[in-house]
C-alpha atoms as a PDB file:
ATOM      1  CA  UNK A   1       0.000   0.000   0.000  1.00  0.00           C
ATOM      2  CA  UNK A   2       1.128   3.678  -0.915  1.00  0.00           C
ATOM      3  CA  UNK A   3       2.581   5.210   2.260  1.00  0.00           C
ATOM      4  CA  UNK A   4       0.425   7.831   4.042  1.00  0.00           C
ATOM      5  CA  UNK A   5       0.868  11.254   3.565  1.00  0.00           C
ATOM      6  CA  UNK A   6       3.133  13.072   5.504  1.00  0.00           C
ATOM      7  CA  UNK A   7       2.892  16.604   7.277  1.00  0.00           C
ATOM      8  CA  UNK A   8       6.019  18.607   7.597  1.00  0.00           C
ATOM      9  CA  UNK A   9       6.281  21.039  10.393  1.00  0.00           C
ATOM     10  CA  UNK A  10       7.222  24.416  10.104  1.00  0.00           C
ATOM     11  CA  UNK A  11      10.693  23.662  11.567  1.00  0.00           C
ATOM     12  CA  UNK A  12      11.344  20.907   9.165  1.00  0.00           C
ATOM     13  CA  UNK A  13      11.090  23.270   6.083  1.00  0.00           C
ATOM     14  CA  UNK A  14      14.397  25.133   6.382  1.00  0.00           C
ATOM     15  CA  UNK A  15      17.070  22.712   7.980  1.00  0.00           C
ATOM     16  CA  UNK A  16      19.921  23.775   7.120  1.00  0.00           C
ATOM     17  CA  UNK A  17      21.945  27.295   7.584  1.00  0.00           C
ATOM     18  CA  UNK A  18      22.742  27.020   4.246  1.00  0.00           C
ATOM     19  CA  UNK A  19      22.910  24.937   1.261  1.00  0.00           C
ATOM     20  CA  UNK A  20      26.253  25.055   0.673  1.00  0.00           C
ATOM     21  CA  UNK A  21      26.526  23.003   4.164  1.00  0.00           C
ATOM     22  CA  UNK A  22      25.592  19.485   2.260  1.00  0.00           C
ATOM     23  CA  UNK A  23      28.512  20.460  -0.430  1.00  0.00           C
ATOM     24  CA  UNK A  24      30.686  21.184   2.106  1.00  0.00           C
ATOM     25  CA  UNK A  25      29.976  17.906   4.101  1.00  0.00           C
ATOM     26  CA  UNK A  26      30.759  16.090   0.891  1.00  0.00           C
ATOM     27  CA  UNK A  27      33.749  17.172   0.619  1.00  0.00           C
ATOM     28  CA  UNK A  28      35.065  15.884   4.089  1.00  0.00           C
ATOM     29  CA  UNK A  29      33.263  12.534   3.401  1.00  0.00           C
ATOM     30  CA  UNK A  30      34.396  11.932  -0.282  1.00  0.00           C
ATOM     31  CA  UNK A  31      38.053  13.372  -0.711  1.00  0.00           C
ATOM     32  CA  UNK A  32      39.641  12.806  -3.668  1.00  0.00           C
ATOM     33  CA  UNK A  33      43.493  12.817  -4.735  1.00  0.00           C
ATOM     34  CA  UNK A  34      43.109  15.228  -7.760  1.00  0.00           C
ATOM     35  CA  UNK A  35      44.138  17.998  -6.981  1.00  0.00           C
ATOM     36  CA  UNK A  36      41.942  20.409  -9.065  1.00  0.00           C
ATOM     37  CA  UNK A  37      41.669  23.673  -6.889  1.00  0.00           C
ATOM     38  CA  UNK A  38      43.741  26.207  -7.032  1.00  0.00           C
ATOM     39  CA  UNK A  39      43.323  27.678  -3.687  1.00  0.00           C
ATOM     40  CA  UNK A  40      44.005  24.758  -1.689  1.00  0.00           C
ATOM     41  CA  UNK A  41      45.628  21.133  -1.777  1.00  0.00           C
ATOM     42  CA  UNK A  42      43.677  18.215  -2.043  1.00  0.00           C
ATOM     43  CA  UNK A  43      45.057  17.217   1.987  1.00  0.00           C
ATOM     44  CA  UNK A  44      43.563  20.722   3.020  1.00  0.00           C
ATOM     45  CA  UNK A  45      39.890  20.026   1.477  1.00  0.00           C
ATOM     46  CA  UNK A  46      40.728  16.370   3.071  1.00  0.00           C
ATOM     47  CA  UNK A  47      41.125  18.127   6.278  1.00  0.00           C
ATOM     48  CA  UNK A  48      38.434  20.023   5.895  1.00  0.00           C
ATOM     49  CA  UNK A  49      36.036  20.275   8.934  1.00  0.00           C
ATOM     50  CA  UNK A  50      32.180  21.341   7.980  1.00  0.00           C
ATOM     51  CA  UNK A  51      30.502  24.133  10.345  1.00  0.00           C
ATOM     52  CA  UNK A  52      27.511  22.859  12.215  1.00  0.00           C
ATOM     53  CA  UNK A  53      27.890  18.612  11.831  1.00  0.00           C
ATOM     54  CA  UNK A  54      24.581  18.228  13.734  1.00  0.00           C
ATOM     55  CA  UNK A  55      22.527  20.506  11.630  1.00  0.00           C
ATOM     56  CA  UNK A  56      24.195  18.310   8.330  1.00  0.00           C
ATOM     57  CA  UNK A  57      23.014  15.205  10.130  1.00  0.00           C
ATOM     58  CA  UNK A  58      19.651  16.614  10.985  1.00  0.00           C
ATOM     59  CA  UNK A  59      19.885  17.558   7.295  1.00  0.00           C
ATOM     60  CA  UNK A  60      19.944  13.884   6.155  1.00  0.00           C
ATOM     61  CA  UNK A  61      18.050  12.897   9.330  1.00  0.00           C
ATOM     62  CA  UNK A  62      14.944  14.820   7.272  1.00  0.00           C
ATOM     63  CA  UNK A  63      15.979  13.730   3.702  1.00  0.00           C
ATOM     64  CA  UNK A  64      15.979  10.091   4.538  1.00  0.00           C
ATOM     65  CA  UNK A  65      12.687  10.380   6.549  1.00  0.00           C
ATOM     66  CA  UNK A  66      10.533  11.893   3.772  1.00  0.00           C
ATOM     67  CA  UNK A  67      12.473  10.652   0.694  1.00  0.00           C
ATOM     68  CA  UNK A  68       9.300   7.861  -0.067  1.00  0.00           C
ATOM     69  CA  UNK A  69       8.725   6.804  -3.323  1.00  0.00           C
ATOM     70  CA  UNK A  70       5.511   8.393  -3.731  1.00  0.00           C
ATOM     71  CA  UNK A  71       6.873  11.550  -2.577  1.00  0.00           C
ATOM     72  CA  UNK A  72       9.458  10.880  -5.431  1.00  0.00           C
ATOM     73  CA  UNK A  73       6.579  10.332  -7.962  1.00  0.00           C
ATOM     74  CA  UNK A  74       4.396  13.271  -6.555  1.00  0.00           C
ATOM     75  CA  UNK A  75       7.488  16.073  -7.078  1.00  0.00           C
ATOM     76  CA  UNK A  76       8.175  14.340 -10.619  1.00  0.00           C
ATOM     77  CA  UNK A  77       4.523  15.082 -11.851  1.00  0.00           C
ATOM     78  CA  UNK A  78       4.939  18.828  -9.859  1.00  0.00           C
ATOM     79  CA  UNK A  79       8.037  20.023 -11.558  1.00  0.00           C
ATOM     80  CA  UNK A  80       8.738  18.066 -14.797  1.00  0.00           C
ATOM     81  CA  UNK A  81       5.749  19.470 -16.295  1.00  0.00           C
ATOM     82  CA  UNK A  82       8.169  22.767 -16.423  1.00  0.00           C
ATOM     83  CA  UNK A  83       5.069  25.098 -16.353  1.00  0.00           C
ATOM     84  CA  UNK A  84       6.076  27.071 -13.459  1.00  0.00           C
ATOM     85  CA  UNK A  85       8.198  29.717 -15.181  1.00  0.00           C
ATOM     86  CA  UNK A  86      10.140  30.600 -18.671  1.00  0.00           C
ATOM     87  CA  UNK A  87      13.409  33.430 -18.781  1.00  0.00           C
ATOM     88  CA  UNK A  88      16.449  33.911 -20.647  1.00  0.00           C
ATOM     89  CA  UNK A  89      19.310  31.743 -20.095  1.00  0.00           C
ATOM     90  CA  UNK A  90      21.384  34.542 -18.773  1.00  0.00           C
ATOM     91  CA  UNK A  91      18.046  35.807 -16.700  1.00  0.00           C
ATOM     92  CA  UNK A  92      17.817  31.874 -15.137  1.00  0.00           C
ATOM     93  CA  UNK A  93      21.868  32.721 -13.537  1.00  0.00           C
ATOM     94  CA  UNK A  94      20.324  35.812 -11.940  1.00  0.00           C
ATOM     95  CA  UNK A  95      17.231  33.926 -10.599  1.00  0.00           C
ATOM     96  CA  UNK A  96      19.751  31.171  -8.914  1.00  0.00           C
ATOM     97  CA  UNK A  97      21.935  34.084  -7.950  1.00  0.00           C
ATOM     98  CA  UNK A  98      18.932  34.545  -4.914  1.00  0.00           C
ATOM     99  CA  UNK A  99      20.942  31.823  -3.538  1.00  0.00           C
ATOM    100  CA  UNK A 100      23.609  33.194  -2.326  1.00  0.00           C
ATOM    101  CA  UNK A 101      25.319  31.915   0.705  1.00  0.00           C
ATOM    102  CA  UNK A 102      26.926  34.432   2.627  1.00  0.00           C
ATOM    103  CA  UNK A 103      28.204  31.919   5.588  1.00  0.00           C
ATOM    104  CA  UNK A 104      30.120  29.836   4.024  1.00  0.00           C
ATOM    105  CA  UNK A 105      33.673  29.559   4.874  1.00  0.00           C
ATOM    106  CA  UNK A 106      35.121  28.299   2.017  1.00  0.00           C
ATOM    107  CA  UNK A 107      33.981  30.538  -0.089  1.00  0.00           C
ATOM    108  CA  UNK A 108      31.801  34.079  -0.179  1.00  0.00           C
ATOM    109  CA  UNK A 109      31.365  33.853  -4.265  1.00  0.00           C
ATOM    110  CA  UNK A 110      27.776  33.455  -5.587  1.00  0.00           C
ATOM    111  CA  UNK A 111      26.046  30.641  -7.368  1.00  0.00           C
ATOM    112  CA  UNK A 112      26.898  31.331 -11.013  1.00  0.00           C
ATOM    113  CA  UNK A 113      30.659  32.135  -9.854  1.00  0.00           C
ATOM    114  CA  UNK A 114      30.638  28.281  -8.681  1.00  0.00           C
ATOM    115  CA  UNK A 115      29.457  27.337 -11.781  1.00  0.00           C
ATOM    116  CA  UNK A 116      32.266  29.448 -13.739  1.00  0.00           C
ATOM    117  CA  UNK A 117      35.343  28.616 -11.493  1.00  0.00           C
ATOM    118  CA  UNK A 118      33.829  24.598 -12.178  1.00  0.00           C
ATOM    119  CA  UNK A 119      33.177  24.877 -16.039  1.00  0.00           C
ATOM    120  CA  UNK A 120      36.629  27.027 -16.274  1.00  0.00           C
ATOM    121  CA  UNK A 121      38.596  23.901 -14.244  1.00  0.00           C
ATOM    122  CA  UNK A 122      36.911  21.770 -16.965  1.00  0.00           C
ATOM    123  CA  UNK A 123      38.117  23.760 -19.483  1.00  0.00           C
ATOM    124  CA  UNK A 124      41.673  24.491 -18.704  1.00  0.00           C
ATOM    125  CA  UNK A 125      41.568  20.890 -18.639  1.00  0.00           C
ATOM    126  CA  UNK A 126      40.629  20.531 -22.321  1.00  0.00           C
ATOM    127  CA  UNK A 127      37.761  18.558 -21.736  1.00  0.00           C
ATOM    128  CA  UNK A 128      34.905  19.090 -24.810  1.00  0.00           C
ATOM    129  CA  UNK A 129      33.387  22.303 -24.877  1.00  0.00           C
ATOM    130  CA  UNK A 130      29.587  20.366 -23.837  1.00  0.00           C
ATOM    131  CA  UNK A 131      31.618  19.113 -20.724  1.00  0.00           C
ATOM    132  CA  UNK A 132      32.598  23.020 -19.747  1.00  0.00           C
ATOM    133  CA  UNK A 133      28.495  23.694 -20.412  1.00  0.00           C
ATOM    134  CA  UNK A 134      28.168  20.591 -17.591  1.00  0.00           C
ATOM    135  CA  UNK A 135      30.249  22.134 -15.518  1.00  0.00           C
ATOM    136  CA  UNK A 136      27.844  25.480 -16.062  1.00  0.00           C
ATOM    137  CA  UNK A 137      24.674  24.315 -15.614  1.00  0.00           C
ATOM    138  CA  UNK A 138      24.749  21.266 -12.935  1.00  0.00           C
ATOM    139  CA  UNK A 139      23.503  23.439 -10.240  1.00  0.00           C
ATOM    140  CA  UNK A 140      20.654  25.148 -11.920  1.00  0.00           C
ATOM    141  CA  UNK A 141      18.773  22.907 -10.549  1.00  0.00           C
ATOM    142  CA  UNK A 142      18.855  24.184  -7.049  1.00  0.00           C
ATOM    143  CA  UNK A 143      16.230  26.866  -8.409  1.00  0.00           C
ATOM    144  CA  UNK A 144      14.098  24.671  -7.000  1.00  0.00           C
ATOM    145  CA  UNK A 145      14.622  25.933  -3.256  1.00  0.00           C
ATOM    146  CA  UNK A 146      13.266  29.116  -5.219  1.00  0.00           C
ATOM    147  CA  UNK A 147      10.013  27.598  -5.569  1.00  0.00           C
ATOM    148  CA  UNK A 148       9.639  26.832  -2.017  1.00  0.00           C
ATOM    149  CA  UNK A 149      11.107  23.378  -1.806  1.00  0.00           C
ATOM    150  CA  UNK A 150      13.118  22.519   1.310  1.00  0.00           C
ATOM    151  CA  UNK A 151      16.399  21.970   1.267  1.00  0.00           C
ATOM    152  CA  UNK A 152      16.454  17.881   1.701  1.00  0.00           C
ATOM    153  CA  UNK A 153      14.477  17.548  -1.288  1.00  0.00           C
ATOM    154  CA  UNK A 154      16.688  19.985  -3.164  1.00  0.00           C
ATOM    155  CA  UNK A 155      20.639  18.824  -1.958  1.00  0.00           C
ATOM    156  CA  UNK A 156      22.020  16.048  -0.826  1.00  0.00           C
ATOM    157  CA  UNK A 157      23.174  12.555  -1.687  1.00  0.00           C
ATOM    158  CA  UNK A 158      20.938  10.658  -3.769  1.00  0.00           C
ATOM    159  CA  UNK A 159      19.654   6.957  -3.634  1.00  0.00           C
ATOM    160  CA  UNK A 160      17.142   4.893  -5.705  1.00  0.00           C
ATOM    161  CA  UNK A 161      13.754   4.988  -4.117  1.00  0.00           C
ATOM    162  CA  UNK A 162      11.511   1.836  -4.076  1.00  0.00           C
ATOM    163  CA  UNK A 163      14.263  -0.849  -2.799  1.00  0.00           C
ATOM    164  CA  UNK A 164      16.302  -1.658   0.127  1.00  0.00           C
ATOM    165  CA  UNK A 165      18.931   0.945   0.930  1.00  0.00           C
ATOM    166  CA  UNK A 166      22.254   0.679   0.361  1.00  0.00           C
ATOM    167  CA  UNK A 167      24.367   0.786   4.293  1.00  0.00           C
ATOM    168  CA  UNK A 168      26.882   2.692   2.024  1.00  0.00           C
ATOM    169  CA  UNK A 169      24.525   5.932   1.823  1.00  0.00           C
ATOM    170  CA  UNK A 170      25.432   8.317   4.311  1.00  0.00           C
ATOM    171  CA  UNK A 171      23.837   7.530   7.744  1.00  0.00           C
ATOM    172  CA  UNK A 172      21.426   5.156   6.587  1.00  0.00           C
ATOM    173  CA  UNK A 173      20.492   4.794  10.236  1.00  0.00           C
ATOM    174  CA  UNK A 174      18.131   7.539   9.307  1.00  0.00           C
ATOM    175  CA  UNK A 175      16.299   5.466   6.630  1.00  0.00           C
ATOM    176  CA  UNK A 176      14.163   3.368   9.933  1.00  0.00           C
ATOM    177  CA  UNK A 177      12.310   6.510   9.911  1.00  0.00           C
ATOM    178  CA  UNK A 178      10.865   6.697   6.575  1.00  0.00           C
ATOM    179  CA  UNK A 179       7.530   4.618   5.524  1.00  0.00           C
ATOM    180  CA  UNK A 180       9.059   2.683   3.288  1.00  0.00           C
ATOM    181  CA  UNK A 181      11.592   0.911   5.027  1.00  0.00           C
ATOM    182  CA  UNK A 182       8.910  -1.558   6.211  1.00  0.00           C
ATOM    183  CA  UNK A 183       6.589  -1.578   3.461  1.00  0.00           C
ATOM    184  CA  UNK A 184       7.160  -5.067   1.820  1.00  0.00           C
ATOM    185  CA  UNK A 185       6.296  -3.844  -1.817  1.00  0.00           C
ATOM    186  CA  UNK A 186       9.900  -1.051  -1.480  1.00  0.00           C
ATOM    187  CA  UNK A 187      12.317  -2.767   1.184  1.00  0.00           C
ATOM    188  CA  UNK A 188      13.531  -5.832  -0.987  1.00  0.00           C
ATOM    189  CA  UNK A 189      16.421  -6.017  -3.002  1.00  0.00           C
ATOM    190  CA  UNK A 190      14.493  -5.553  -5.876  1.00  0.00           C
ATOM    191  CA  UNK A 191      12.058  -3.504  -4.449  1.00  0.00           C
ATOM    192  CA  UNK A 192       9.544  -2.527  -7.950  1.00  0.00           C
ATOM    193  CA  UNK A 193      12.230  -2.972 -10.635  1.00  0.00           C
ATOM    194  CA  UNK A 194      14.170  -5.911 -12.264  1.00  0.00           C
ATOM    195  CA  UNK A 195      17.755  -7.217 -11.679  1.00  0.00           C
ATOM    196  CA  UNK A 196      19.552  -4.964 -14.681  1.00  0.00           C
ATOM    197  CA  UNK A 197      16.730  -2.844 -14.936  1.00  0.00           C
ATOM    198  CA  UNK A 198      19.257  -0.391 -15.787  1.00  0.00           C
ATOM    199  CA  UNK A 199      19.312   3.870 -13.641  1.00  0.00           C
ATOM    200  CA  UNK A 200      17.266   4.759 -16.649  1.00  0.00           C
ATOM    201  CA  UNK A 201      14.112   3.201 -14.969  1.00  0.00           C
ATOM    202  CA  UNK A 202      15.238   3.646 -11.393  1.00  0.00           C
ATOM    203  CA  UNK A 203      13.513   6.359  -9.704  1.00  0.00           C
ATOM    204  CA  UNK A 204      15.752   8.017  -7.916  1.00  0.00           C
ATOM    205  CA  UNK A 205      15.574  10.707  -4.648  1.00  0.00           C
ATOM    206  CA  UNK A 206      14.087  13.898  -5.537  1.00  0.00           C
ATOM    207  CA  UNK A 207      16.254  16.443  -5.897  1.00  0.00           C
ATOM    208  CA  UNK A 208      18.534  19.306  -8.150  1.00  0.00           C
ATOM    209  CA  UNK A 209      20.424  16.328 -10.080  1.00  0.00           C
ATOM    210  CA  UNK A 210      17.236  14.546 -11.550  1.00  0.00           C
ATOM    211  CA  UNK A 211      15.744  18.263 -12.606  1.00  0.00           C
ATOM    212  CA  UNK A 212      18.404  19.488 -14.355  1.00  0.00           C
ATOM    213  CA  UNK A 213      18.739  16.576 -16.576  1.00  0.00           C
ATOM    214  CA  UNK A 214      15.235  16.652 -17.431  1.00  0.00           C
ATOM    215  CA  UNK A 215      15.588  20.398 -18.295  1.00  0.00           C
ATOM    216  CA  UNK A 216      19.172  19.589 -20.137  1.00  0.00           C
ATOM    217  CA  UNK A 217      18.089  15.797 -21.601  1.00  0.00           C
ATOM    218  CA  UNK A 218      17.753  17.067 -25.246  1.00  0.00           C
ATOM    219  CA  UNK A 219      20.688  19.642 -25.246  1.00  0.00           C
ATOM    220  CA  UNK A 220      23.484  17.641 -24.278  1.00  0.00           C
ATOM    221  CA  UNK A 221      25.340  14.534 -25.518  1.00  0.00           C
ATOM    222  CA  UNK A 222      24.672  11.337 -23.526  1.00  0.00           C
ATOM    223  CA  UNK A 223      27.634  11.289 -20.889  1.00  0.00           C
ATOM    224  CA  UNK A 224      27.136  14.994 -19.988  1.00  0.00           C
ATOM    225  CA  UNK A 225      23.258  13.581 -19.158  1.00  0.00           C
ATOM    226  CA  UNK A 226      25.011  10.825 -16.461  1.00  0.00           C
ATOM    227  CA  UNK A 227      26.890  14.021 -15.244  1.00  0.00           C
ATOM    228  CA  UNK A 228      24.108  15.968 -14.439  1.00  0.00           C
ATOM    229  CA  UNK A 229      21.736  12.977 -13.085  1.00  0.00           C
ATOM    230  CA  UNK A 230      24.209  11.260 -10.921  1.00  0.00           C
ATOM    231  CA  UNK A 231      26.921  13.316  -9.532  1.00  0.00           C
ATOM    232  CA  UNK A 232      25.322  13.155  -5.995  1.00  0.00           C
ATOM    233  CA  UNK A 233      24.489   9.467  -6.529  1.00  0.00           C
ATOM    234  CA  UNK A 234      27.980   8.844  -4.465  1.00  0.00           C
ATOM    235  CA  UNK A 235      26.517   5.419  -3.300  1.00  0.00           C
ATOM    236  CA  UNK A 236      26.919   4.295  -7.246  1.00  0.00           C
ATOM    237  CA  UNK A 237      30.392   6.150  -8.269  1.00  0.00           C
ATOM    238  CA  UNK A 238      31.972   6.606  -5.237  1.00  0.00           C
ATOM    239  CA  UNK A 239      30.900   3.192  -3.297  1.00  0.00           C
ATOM    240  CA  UNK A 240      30.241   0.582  -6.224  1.00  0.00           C
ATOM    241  CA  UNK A 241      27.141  -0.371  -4.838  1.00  0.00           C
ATOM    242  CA  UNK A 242      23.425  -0.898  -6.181  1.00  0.00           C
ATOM    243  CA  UNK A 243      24.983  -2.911  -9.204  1.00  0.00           C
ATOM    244  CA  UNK A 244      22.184  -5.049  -9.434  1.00  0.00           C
ATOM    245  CA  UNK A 245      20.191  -2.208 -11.125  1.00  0.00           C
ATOM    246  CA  UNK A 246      22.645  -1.449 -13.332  1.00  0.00           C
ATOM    247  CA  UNK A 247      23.201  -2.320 -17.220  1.00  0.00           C
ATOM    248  CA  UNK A 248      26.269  -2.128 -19.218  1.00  0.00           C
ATOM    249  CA  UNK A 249      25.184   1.411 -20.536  1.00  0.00           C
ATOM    250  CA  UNK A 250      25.220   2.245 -16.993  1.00  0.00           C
ATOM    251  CA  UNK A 251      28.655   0.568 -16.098  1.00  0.00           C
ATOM    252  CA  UNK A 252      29.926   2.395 -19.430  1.00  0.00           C
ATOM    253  CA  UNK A 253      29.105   5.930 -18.614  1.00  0.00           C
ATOM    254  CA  UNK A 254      30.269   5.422 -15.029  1.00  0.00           C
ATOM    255  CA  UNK A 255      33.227   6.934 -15.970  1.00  0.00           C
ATOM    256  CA  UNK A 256      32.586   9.828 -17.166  1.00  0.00           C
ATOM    257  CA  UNK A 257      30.463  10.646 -13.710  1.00  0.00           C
ATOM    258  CA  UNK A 258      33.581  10.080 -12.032  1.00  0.00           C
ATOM    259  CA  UNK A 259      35.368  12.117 -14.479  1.00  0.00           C
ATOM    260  CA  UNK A 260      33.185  15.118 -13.937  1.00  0.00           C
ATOM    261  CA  UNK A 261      32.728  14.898  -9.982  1.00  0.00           C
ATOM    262  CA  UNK A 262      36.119  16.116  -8.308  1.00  0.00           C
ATOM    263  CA  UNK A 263      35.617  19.133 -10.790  1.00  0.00           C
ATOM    264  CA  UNK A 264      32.537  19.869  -8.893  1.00  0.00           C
ATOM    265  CA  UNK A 265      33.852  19.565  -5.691  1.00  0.00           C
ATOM    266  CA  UNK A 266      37.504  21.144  -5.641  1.00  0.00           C
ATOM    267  CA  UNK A 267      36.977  23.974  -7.876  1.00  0.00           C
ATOM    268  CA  UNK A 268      36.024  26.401  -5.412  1.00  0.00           C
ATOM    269  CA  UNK A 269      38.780  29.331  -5.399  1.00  0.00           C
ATOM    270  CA  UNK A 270      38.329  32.454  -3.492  1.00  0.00           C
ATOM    271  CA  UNK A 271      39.443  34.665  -6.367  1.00  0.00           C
ATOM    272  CA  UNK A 272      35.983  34.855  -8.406  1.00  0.00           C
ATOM    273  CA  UNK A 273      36.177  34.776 -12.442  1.00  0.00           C
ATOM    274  CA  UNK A 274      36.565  37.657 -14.636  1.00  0.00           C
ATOM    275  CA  UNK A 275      33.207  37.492 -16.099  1.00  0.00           C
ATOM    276  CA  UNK A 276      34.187  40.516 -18.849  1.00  0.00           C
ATOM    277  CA  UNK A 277      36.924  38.217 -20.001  1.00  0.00           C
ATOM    278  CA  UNK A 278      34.760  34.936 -20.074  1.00  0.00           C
ATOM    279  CA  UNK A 279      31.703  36.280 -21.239  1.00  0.00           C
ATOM    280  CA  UNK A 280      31.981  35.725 -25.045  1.00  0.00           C
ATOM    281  CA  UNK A 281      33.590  32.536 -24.749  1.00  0.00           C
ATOM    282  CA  UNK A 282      30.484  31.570 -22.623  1.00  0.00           C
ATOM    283  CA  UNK A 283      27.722  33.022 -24.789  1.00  0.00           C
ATOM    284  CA  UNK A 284      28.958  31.535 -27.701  1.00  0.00           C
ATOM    285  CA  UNK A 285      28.552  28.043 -26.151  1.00  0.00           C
ATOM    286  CA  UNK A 286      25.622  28.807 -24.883  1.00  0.00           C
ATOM    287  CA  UNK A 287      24.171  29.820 -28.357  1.00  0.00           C
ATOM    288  CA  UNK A 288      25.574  26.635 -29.328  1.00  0.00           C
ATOM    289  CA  UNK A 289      24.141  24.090 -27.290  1.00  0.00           C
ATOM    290  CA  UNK A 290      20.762  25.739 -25.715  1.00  0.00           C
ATOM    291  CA  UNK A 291      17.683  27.441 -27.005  1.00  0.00           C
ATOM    292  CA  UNK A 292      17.582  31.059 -25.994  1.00  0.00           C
ATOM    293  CA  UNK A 293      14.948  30.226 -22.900  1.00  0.00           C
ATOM    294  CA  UNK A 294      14.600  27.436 -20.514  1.00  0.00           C
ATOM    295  CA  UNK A 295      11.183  26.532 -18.470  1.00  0.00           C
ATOM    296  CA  UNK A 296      11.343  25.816 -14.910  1.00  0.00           C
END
């Protein structure tokens, strides 16, 4: 049976500080040899201690409560519909821009100067030009807070709804709490999909990842799609686990998820982009790639 409907409280709406606080928790948990920023070593970030631990865990203490599949399926028939709002490319960087996080240690730059010091790390490394646009758009789709989301169904590692959960997904002690962990028809192995179903037909936690492909899926080539759907799906590329869904187009394009994820998380440099400089390089491959609006 569907799980009942759940009530958030008016405390459970804004959990975090900020949402850079789930990037920055990331980084402690997954460090990664590269060294790709220029502002600090890859031992620093490794060092790295996140403000406020217990509002992170109550963070994922929320997310892993009300994560259910049909809240999943509910947010999927909300937002994919895209009928919510239509601007200029260059307008949608503003809009994000309302997002700026003015705690956060490791950096006081805005959204879309994220975006640029990640896209520019891509490029210096002479990656294809539709791997710099990845690097540009992967966190558009944290517009979504914008809309009045909360932050746990915005950030935050994601994990296949409708089956057993993976003990490699950050405190998965948190997952007794939510419906589905004892509802027979979502807490198998299996759960409702096949062995080699294949992340395609995997429904997966609601968040920024998922949207942004959906708003990028006919714009980019395939392995910049696996970038933008998966790079918080660390329990797949960073932990090898959940293989039993996958099928060899997933196991293929693995790699290029793990190409593009240390670019997301060590590019942050305190010294924000020349945007006068970058500008025409950037509109041109925006002209390229993109129609002229997206819908939210």
């Amino acid at each position: 049976m569907p799980a009942e409907p759940i009530t958030f409280q008016p405390e459970e709406i804004n959990p975090l500080a900020s949402i850079e606080l789930w990037e920055e928790d990331v980084l402690k948990r997954y460090p990664d040899p590269e060294s790709i920023a220029t502002s600090k070593s890859s031992e620093e970030y490794r060092n790295y201690e996140a403000p406020a631990r217990d509002t992170v865990k109550e963070f994922y203490r929320l997310n892993h409560t009300y994560q259910t599949y049909e809240f999943v399926r509910e947010k999927q028939r909300e937002y994919l519909q895209f009928n919510k709002k239509e601007m200029p490319v260059w307008e949608a960087f503003q809009f994000l821009n309302q997002l700026v996080d003015d705690s956060d240690p490791d950096t006081d730059l805005d959204q879309f100067q994220h975006l640029l010091q990640t896209s520019e790390a891509i490029r210096r490394d002479g990656h294809p030009d539709w791997m710099v646009l990845v690097g540009l758009m992967h966190d558009m789709g944290k517009v979504l807070c914008l809309f009045g989301e909360p932050q746990w169904a915005v950030v935050g590692d994601t994990f296949p709804v409708g089956c057993a959960y993976s003990d490699k997904v950050v405190y998965p002690e948190f997952f007794h709490a939510n419906p589905d962990h004892d509802n027979s028809a979502y807490n198998t192995r299996l759960g409702v999909y096949e062995e080699g179903c294949g992340l395609r037909n995997v429904h997966m936690s609601w968040g920024h990842d998922e949207y942004v492909y959906q708003m990028m899926k006919d714009h980019l080539p395939e392995p910049g799609l696996y970038m933008l759907r998966y790079h918080s799906f660390y329990a797949w590329h960073r932990e090898g686990e959940y293989s039993h869904l996958l099928d060899e187009h997933d196991r293929e394009m693995l790699k290029w998820v793990q190409l593009f994820n240390p670019y997301d998380l060590y590019s942050k440099n305190p010294t924000p982009p020349v945007w006068s400089e970058l500008k025409p390089y950037y509109e041109e491959l925006v002209r390229k790639y993109m129609p002229s609006s997206l819908k939210f």
